[in-house]
N, C-alpha and C. Protein backbone atom coordinates (compact mmCIF):
# COMPACT_ATOMS: atom_id res chain seq x y z
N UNK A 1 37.48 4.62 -7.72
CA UNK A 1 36.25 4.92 -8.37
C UNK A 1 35.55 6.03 -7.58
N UNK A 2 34.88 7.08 -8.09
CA UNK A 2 34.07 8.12 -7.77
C UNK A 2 32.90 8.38 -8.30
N UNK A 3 31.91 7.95 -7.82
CA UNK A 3 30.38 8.34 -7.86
C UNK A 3 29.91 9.46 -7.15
N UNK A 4 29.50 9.97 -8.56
CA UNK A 4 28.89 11.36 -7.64
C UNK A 4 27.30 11.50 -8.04
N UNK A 5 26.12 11.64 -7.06
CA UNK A 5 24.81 11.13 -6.83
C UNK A 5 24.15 12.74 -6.85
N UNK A 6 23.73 13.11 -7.19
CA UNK A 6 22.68 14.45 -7.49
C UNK A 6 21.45 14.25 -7.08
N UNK A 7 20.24 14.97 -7.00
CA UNK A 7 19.23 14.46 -7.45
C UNK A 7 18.17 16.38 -7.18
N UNK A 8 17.82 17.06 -8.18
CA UNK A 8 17.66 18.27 -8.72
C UNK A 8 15.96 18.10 -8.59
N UNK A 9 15.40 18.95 -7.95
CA UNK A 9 13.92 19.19 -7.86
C UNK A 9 13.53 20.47 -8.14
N UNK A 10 12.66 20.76 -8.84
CA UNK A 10 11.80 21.89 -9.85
C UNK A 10 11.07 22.04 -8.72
N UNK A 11 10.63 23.86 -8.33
CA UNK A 11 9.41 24.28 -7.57
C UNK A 11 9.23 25.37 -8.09
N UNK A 12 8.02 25.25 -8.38
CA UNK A 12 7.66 26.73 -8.65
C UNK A 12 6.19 26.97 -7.97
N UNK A 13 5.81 28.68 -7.50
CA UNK A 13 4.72 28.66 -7.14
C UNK A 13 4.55 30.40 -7.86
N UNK A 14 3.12 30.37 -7.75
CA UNK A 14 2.23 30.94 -8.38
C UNK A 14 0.80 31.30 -7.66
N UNK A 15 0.12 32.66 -7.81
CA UNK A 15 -0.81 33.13 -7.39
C UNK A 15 -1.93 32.84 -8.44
N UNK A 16 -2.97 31.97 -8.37
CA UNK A 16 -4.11 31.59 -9.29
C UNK A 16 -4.66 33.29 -9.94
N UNK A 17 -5.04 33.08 -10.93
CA UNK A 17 -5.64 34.06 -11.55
C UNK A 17 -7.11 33.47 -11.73
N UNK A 18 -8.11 33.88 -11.06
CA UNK A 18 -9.52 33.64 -11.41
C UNK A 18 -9.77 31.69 -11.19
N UNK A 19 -9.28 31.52 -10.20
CA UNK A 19 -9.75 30.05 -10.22
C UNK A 19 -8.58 29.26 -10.69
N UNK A 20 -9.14 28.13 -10.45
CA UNK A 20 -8.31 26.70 -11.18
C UNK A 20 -7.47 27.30 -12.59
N UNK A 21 -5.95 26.92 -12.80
CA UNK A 21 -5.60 27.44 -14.10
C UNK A 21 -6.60 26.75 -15.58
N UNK A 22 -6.21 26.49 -16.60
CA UNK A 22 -7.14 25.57 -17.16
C UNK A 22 -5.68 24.91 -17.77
N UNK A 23 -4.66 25.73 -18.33
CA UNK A 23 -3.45 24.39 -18.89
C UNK A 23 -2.31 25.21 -17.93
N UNK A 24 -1.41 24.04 -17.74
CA UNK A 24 0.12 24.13 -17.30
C UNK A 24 0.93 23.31 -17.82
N UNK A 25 1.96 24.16 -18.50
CA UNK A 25 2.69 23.14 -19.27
C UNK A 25 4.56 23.19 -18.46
N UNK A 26 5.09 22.25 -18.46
CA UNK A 26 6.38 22.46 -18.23
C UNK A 26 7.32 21.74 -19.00
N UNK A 27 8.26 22.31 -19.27
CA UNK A 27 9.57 21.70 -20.36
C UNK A 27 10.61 22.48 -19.66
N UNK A 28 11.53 21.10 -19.91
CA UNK A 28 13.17 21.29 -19.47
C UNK A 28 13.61 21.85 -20.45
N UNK A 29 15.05 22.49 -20.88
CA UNK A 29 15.94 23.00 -21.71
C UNK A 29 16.97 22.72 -21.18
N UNK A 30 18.20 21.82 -21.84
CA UNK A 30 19.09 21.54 -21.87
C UNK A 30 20.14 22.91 -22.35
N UNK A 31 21.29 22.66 -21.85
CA UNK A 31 22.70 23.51 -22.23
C UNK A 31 22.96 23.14 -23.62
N UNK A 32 22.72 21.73 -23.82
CA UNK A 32 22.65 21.55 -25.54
C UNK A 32 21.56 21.90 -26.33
N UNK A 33 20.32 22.62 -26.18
CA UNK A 33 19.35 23.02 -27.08
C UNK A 33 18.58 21.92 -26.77
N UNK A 34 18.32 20.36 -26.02
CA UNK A 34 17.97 19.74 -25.97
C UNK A 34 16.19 19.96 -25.26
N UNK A 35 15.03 19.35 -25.62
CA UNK A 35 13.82 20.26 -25.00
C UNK A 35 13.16 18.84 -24.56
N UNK A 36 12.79 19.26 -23.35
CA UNK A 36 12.41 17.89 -22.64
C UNK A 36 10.47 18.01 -22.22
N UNK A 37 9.67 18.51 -22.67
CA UNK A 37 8.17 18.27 -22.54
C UNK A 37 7.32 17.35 -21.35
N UNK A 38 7.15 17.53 -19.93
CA UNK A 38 6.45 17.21 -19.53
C UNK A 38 5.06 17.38 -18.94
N UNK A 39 4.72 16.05 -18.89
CA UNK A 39 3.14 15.98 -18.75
C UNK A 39 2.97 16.18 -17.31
N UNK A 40 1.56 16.28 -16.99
CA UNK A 40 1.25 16.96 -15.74
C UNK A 40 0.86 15.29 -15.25
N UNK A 41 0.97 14.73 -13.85
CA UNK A 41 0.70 13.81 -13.75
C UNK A 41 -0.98 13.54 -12.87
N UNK A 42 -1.58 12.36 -13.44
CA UNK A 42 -2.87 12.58 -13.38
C UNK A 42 -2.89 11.81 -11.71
N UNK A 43 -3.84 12.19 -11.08
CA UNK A 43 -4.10 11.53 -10.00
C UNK A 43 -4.61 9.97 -9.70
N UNK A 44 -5.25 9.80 -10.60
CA UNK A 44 -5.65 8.51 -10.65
C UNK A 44 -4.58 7.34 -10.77
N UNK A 45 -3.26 8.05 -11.72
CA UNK A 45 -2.16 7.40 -12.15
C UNK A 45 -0.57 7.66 -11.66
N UNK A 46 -1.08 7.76 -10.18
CA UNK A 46 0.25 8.11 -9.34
C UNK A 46 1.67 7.63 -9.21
N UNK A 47 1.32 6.72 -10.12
CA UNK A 47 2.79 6.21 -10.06
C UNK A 47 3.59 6.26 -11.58
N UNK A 48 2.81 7.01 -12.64
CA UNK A 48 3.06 7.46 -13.41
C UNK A 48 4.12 9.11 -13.35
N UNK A 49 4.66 9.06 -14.47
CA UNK A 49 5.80 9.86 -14.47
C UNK A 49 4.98 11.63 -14.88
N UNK A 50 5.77 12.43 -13.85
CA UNK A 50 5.02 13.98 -14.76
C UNK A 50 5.11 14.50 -13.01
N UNK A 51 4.70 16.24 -13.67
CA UNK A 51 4.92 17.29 -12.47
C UNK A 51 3.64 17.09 -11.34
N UNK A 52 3.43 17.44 -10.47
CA UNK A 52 2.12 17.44 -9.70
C UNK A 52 2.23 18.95 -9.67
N UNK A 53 0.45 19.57 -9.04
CA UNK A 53 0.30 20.71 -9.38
C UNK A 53 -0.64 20.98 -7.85
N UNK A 54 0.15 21.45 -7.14
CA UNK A 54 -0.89 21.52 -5.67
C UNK A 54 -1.82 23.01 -5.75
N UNK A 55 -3.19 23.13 -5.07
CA UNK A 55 -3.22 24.29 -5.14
C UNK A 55 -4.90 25.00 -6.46
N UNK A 56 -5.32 25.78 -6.27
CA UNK A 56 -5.16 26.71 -5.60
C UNK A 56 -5.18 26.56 -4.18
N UNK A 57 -4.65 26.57 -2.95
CA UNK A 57 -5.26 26.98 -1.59
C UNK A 57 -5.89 28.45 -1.28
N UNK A 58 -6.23 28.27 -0.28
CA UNK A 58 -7.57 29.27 0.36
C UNK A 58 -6.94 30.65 -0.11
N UNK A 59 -5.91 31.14 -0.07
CA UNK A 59 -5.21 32.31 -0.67
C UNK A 59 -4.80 32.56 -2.18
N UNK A 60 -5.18 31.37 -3.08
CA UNK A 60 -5.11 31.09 -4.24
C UNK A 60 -3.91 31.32 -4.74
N UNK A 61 -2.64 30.24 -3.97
CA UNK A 61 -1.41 29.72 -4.24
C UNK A 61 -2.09 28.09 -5.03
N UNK A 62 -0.56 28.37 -5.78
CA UNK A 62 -0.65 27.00 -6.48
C UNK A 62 0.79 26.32 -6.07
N UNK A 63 1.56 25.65 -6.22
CA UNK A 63 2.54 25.42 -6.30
C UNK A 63 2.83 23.50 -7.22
N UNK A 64 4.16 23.97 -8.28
CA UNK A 64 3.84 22.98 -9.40
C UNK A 64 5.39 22.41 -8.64
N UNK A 65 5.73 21.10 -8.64
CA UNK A 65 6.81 20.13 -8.26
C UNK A 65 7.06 19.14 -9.04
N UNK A 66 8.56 18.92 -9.13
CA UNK A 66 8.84 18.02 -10.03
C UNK A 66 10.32 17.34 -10.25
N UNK A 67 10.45 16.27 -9.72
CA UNK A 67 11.77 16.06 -9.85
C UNK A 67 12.69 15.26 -11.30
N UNK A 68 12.75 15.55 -11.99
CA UNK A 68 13.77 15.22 -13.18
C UNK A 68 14.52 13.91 -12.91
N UNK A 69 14.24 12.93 -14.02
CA UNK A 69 15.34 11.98 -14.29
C UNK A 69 16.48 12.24 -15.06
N UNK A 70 17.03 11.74 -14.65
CA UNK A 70 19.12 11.78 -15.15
C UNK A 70 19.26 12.13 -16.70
N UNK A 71 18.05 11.58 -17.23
CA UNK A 71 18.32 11.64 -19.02
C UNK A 71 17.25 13.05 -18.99
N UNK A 72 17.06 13.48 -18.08
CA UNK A 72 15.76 15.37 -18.70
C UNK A 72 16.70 16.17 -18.19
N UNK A 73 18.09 16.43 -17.74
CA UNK A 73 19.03 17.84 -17.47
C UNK A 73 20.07 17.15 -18.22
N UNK A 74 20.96 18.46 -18.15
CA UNK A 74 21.88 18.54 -19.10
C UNK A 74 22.96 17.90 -17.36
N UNK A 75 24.29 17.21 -18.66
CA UNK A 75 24.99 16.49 -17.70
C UNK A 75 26.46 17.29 -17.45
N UNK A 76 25.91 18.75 -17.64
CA UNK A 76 27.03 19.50 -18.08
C UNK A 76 26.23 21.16 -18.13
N UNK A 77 26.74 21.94 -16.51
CA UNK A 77 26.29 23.55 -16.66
C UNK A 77 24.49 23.17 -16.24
N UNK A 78 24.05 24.04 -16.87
CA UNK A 78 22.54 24.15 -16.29
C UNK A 78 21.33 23.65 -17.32
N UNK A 79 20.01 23.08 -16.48
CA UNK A 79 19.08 22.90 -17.08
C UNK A 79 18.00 24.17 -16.86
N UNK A 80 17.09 24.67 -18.01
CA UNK A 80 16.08 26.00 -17.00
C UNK A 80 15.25 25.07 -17.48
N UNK A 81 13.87 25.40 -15.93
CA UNK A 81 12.99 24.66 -16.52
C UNK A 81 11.75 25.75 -16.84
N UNK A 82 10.90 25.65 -17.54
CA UNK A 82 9.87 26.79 -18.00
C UNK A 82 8.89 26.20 -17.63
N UNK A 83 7.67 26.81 -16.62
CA UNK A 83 6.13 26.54 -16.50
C UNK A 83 5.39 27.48 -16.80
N UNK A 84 4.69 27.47 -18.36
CA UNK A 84 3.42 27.76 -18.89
C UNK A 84 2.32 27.47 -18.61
N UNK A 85 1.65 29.19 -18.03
CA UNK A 85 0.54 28.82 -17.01
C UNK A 85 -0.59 29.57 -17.61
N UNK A 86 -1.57 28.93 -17.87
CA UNK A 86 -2.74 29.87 -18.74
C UNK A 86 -4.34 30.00 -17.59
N UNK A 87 -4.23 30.86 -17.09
CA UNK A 87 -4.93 31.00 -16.16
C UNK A 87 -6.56 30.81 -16.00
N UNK A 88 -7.44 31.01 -15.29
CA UNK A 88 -8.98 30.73 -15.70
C UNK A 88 -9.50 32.00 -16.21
N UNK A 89 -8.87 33.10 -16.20
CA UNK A 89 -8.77 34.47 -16.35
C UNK A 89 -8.48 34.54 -17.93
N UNK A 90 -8.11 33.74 -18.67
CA UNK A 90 -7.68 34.07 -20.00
C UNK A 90 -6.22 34.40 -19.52
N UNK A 91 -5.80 35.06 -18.85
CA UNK A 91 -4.21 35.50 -19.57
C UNK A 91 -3.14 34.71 -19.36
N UNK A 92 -1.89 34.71 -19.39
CA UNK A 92 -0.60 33.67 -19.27
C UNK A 92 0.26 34.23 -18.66
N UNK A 93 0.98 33.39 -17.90
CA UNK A 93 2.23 33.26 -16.86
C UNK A 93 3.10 32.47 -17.59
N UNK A 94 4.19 33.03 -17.66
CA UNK A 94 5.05 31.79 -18.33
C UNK A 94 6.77 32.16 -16.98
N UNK A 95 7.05 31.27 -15.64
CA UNK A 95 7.81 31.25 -15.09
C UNK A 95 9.28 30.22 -15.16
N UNK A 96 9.81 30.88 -14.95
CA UNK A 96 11.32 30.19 -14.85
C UNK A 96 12.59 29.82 -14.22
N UNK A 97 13.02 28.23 -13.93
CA UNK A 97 14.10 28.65 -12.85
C UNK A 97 15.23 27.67 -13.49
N UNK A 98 16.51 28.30 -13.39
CA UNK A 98 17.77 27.40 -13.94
C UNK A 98 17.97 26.90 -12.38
N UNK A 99 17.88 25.54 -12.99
CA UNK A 99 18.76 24.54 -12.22
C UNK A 99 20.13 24.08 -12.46
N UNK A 100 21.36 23.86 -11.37
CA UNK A 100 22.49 23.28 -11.34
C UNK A 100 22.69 22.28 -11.95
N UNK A 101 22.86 21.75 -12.87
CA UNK A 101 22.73 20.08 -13.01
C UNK A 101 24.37 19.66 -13.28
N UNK A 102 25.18 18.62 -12.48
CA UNK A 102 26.23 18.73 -13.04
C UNK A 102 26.59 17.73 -14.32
């Protein structure tokens, strides 16, 4: 028998535009077209499932983290994950990183 154990973490960071963003959205994409929508997780409800969003700090970095369960990547080639970032500035960031997933 052969078990093979992964475990794939999302980072992305970002320079604030004008303050606090006001939305951030992130969704997985599967190799199958598959679209995975997550929520930002609230502080009060930490043990609830979703990305955390550190940041702005004093240089007005943000940085968004997030680690994926087994059923949100593809089990086969790559997952990308997309963070939609709408700034306090009015305008949008929309960043991206493919992850390995096997």
């Amino acid at each position: 028998m052969k078990i093979t154990c992964y475990r794939v973490e999302v980072r992305l960071g970002f320079k604030a535009r004008g303050g606090i963003p006001k939305q951030v959205g992130l969704s997985l994409m599967t190799a199958d077209g598959r679209r995975v929508d997550v929520l930002r997780q609230s502080v009060a409800a930490s043990e609830a499932r979703g990305f955390l969003l550190a940041g702005p700090d004093a240089t007005g970095q943000c940085e968004m983290t997030y680690t994926p369960r087994f059923d949100e990547v593809s089990r086969a080639g790559r997952t990308r994950a997309e963070l939609l970032i709408e700034h306090a500035d009015g305008s949008v960031e929309r960043l991206q990183q493919d992850l390995d997933t096997p």
